[in-house]
N, C-alpha and C. Protein backbone atom coordinates (compact mmCIF):
# COMPACT_ATOMS: atom_id res chain seq x y z
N UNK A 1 129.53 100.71 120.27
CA UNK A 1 129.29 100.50 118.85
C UNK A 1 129.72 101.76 118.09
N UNK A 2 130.90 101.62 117.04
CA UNK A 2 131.33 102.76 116.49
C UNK A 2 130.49 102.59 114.98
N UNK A 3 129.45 104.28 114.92
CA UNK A 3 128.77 104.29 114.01
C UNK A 3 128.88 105.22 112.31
N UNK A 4 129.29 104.56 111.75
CA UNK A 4 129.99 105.82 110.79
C UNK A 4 129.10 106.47 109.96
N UNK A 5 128.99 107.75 109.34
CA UNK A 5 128.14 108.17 108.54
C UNK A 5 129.05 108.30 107.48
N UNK A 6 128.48 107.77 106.16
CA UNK A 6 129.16 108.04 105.09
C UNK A 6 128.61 108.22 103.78
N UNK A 7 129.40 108.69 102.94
CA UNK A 7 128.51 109.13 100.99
C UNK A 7 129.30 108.40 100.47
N UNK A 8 128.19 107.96 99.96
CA UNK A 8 128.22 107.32 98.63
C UNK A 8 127.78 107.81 97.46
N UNK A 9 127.11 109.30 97.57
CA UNK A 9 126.76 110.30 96.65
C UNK A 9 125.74 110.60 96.88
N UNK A 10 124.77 110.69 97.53
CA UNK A 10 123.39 110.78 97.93
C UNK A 10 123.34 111.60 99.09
N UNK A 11 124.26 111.81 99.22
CA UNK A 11 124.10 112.67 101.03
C UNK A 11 125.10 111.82 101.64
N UNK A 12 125.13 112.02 103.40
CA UNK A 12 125.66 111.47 104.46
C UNK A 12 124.45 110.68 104.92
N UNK A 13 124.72 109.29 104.62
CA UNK A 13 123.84 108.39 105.31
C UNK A 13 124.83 107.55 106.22
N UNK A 14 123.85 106.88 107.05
CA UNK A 14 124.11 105.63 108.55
C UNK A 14 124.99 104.85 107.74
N UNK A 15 125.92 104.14 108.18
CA UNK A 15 126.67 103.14 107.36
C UNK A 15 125.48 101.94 107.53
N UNK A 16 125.65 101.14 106.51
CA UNK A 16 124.94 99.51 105.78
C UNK A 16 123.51 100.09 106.30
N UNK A 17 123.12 101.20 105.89
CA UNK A 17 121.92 101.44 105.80
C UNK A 17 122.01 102.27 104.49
N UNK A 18 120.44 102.76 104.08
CA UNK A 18 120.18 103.62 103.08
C UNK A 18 119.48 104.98 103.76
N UNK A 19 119.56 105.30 104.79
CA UNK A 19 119.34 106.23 105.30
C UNK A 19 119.91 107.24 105.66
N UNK A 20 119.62 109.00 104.91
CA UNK A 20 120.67 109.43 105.13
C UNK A 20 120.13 110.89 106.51
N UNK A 21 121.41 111.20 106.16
CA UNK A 21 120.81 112.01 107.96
C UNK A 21 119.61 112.79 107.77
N UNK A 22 119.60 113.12 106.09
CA UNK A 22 118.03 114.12 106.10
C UNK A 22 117.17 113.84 106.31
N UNK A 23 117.03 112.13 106.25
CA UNK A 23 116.14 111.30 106.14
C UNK A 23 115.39 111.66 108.04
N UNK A 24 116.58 111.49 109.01
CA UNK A 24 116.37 111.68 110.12
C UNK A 24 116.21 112.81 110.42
N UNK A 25 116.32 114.06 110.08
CA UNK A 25 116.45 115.22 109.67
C UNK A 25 114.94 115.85 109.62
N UNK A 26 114.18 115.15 108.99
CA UNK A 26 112.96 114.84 108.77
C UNK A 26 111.94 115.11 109.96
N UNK A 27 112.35 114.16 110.70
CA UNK A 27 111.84 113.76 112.38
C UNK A 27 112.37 114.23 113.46
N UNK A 28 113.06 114.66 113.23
CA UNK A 28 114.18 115.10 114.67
C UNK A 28 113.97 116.44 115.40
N UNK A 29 112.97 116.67 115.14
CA UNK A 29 112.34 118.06 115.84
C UNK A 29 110.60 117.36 116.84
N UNK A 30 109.96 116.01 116.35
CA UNK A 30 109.20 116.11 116.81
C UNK A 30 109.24 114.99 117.44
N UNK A 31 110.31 114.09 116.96
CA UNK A 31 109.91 112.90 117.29
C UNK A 31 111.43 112.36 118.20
N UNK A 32 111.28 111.07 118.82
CA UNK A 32 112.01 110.87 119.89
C UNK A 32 113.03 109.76 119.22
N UNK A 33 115.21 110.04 119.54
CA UNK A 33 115.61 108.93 118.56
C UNK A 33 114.80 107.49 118.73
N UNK A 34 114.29 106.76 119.47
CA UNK A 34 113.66 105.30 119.43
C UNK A 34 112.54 105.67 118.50
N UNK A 35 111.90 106.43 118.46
CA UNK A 35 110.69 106.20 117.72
C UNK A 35 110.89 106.70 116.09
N UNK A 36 111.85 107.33 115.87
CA UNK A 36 113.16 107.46 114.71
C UNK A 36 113.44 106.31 114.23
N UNK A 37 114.44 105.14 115.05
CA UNK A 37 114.61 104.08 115.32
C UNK A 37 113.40 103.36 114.60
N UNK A 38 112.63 102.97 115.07
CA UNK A 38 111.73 102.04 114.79
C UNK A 38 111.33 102.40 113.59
N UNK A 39 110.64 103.80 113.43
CA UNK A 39 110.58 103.86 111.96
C UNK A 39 111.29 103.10 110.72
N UNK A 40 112.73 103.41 110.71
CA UNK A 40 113.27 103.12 109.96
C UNK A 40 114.28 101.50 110.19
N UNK A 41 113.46 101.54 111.28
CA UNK A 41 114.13 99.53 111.97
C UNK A 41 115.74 99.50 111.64
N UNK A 42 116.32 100.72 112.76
CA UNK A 42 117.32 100.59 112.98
C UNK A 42 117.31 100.88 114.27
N UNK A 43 118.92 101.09 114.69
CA UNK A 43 119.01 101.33 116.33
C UNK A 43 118.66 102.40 116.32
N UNK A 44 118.83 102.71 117.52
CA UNK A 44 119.03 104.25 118.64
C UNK A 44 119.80 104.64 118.38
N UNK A 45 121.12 104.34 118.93
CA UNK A 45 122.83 104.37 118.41
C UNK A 45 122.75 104.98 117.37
N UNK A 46 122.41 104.74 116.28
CA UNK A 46 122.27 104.97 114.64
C UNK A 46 121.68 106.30 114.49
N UNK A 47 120.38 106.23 114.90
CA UNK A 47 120.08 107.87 114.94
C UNK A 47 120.83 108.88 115.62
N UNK A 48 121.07 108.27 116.55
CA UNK A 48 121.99 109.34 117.36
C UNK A 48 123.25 109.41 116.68
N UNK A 49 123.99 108.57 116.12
CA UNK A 49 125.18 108.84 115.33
C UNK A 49 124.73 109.88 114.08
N UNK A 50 123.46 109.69 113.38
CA UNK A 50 122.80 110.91 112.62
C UNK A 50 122.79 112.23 113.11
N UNK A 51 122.18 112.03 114.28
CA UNK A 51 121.84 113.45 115.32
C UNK A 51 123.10 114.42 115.08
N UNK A 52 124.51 113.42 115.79
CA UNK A 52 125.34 114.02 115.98
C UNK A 52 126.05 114.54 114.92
N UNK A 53 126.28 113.43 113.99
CA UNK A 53 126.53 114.18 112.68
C UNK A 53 126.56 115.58 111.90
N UNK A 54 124.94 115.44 112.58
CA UNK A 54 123.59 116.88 111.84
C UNK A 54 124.67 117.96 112.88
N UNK A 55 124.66 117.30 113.95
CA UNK A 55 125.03 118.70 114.82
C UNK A 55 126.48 119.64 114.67
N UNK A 56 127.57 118.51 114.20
CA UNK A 56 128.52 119.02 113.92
C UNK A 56 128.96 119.55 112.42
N UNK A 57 128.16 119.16 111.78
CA UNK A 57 127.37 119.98 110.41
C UNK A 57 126.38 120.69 109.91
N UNK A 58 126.30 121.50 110.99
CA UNK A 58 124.83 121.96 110.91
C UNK A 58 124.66 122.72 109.33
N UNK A 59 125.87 123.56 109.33
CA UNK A 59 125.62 124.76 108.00
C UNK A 59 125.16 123.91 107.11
N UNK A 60 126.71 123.24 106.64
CA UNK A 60 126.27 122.07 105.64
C UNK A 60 125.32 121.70 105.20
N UNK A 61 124.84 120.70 106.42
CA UNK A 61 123.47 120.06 106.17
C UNK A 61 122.29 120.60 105.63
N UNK A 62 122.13 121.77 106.35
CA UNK A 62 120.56 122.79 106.60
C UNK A 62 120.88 123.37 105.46
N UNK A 63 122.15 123.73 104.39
CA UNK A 63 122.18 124.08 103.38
C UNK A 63 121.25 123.10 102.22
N UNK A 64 121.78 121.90 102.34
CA UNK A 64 121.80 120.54 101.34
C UNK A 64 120.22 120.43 101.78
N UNK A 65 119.93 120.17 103.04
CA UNK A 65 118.53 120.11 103.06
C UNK A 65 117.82 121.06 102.59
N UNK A 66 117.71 122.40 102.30
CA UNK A 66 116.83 123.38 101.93
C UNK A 66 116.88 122.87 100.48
N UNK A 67 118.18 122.92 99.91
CA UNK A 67 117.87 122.95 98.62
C UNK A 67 116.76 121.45 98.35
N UNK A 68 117.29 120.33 98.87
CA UNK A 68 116.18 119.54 99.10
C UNK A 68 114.98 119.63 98.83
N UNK A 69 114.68 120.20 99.58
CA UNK A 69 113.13 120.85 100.34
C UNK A 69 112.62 121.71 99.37
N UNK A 70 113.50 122.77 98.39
CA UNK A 70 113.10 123.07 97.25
C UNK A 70 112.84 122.53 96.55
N UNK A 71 113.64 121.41 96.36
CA UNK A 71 113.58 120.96 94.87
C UNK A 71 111.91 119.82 94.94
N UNK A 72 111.78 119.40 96.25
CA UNK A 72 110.37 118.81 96.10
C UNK A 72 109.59 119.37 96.19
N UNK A 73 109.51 121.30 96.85
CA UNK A 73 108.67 121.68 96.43
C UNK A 73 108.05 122.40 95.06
N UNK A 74 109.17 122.19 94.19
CA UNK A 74 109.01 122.63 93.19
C UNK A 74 108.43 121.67 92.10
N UNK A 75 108.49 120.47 92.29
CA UNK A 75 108.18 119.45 91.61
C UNK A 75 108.85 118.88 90.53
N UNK A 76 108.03 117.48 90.04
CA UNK A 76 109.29 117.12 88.78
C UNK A 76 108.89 117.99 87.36
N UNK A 77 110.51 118.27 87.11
CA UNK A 77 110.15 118.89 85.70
C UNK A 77 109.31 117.98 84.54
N UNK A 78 108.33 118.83 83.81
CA UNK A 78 107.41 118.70 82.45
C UNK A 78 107.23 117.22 82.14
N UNK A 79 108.88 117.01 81.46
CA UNK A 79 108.89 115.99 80.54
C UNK A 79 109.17 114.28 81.68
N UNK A 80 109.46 113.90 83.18
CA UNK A 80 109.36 113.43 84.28
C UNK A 80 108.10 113.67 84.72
N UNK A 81 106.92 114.51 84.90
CA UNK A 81 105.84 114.77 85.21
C UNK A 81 105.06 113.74 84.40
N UNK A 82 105.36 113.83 82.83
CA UNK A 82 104.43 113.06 81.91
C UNK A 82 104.57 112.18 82.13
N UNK A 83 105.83 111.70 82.12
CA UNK A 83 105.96 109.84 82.11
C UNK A 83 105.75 109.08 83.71
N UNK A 84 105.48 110.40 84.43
CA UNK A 84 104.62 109.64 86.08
C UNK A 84 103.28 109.38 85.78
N UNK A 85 102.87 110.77 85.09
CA UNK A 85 101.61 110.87 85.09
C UNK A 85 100.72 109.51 84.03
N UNK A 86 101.41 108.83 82.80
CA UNK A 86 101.84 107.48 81.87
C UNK A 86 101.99 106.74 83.14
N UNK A 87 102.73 106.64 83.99
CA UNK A 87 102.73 105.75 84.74
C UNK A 87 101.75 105.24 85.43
N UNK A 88 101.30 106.45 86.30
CA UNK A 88 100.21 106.00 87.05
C UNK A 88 98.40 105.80 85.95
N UNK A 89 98.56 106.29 85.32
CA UNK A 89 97.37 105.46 84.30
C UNK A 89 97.62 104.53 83.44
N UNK A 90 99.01 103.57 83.54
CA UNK A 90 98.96 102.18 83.04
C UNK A 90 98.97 101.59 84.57
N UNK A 91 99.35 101.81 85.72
CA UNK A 91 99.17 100.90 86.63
C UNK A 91 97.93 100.93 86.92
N UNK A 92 96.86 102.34 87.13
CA UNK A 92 95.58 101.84 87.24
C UNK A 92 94.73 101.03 86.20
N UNK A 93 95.32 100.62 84.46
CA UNK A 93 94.47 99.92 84.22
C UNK A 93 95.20 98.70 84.67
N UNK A 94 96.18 97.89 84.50
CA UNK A 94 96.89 97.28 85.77
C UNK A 94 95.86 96.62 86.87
N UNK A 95 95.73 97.91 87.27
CA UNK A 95 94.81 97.45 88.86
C UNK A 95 93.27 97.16 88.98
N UNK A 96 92.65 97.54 87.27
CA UNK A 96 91.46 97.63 87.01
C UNK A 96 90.92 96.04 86.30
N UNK A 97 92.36 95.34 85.34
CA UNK A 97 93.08 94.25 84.65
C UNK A 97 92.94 92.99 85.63
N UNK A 98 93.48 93.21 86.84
CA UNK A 98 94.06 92.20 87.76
C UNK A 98 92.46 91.97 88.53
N UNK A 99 91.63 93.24 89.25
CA UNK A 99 90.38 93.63 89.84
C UNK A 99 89.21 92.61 88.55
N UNK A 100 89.05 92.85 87.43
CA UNK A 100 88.60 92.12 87.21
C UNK A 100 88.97 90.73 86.69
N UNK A 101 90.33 90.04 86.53
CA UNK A 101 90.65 88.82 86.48
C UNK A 101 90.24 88.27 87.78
N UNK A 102 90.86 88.72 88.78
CA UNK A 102 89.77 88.05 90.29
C UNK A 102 88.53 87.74 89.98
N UNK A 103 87.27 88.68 89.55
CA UNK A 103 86.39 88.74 89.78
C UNK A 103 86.03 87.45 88.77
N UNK A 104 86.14 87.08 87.78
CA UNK A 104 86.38 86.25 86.76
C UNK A 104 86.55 84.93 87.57
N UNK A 105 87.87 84.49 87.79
CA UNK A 105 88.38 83.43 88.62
C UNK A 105 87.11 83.44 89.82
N UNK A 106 86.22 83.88 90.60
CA UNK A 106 85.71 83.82 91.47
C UNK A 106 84.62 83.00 90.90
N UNK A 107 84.13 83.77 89.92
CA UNK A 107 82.88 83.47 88.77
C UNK A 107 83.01 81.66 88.46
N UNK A 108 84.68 81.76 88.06
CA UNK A 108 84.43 80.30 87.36
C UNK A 108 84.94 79.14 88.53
N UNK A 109 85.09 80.03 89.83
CA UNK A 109 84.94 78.71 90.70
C UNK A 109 83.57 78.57 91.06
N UNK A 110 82.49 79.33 91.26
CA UNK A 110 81.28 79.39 91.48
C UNK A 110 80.67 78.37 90.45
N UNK A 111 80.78 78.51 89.29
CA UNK A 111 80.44 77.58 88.26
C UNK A 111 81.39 76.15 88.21
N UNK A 112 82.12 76.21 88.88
CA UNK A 112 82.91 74.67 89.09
C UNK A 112 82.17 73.92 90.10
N UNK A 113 81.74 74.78 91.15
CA UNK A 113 81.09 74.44 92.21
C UNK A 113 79.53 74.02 91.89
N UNK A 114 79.41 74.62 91.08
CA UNK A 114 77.83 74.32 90.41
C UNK A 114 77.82 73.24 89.68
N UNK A 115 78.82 72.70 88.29
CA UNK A 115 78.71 71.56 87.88
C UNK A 115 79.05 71.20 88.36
N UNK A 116 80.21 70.37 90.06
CA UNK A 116 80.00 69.48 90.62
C UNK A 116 78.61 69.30 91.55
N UNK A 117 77.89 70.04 91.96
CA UNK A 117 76.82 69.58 92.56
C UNK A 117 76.21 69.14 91.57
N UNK A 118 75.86 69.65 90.33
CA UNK A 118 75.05 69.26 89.25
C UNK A 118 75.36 67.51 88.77
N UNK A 119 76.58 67.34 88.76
CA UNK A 119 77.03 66.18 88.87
C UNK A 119 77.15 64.96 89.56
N UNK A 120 77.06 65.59 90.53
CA UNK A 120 76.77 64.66 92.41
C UNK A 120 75.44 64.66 92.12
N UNK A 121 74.36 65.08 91.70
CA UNK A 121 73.21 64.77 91.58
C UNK A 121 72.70 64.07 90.33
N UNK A 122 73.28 64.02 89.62
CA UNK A 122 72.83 63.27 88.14
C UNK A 122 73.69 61.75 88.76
N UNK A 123 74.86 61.93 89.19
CA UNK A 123 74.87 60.22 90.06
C UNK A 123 74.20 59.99 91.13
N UNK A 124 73.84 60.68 91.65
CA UNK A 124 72.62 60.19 92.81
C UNK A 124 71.51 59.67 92.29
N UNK A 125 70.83 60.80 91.59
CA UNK A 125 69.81 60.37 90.61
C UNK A 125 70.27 58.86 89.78
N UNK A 126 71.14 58.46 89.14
CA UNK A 126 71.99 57.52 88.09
C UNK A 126 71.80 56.28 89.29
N UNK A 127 72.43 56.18 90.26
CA UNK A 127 72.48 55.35 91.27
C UNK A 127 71.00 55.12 91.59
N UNK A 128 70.56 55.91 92.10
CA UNK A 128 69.03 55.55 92.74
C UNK A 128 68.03 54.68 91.68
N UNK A 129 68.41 55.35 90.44
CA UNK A 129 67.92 54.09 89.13
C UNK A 129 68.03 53.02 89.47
N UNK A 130 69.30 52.66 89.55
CA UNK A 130 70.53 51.40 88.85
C UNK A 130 69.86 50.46 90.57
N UNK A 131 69.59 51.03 91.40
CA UNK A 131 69.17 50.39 93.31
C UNK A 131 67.50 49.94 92.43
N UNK A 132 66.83 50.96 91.77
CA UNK A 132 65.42 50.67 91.66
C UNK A 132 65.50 49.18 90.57
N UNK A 133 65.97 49.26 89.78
CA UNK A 133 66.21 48.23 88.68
C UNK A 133 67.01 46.69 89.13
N UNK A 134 67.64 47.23 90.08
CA UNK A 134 68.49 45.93 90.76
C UNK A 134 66.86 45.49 91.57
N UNK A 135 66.34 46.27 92.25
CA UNK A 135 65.44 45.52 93.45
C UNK A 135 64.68 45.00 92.11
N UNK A 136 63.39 45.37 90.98
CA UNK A 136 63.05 45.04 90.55
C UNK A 136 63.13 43.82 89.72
N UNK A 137 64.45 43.59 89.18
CA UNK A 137 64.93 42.52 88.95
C UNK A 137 65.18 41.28 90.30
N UNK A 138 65.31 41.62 91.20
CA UNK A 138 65.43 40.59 91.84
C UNK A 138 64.01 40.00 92.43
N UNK A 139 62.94 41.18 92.64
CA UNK A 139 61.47 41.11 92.82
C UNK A 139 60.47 41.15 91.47
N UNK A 140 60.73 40.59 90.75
CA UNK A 140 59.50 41.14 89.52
C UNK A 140 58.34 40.82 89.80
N UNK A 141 57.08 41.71 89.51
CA UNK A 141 55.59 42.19 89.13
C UNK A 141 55.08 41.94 90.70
């Protein structure tokens, strides 16, 4: 299986994947290519076509990766910070929105469930009349 690594501007990733070698780059000190592999539910082959990649690029790479590695540890700039930080407090009311529409919907099947028993019993009751009034009529005093 001939495995190509190629850019598309993002780095050197696996071909018809989105994975690029940093990605493997990542793991490849602790972890084993299959269990690489599985992670990212590709082959063996594939990582190892990464591996090798990394290896015959090492400068390169370990360059592109540091700066990497800076740039997330530095975080997102100010004005990207705010509109995460907007983000994640409209998805929690979102999640607070949806948390109690469930709880709601639960409520009004509980009460669906209640006027049909309530109902099954006002015809039970209705019926058990309509049996007392039939016998009586057919038996009077």
């Amino acid at each position: 299986m001939d495995i190509a690594i190629i850019n598309r501007g993002r780095g050197p990733e696996i071909a018809d994947t989105r994975i690029t070698v940093y990605d493997v780059l990542d793991y490849a000190d602790h972890w084993s290519p299959e269990a690489i592999a599985n992670l990212f539910r590709i082959e063996t082959e594939q990582v190892l076509a990464a591996q090798q990649y990394i290896d015959e690029h090492r400068e390169e790479v370990m360059a592109e990766y540091r700066e990497i590695l800076d740039r997330c540890a530095r975080g997102n700039p100010p004005e990207v910070q705010t509109l995460v930080d907007q983000l994640q407090i409209q998805a929690e009311k979102l999640r607070e929105i949806h948390r109690r529409s469930r709880e709601r919907f639960r409520e009004l099947i509980e009460i669906r469930k209640a006027s049909f028993e309530q109902y099954r019993s006002l015809l039970d009751q209705y019926y058990e009349e309509l049996v007392e009034e039939e016998v009586h009529a057919e038996h009077p005093g």
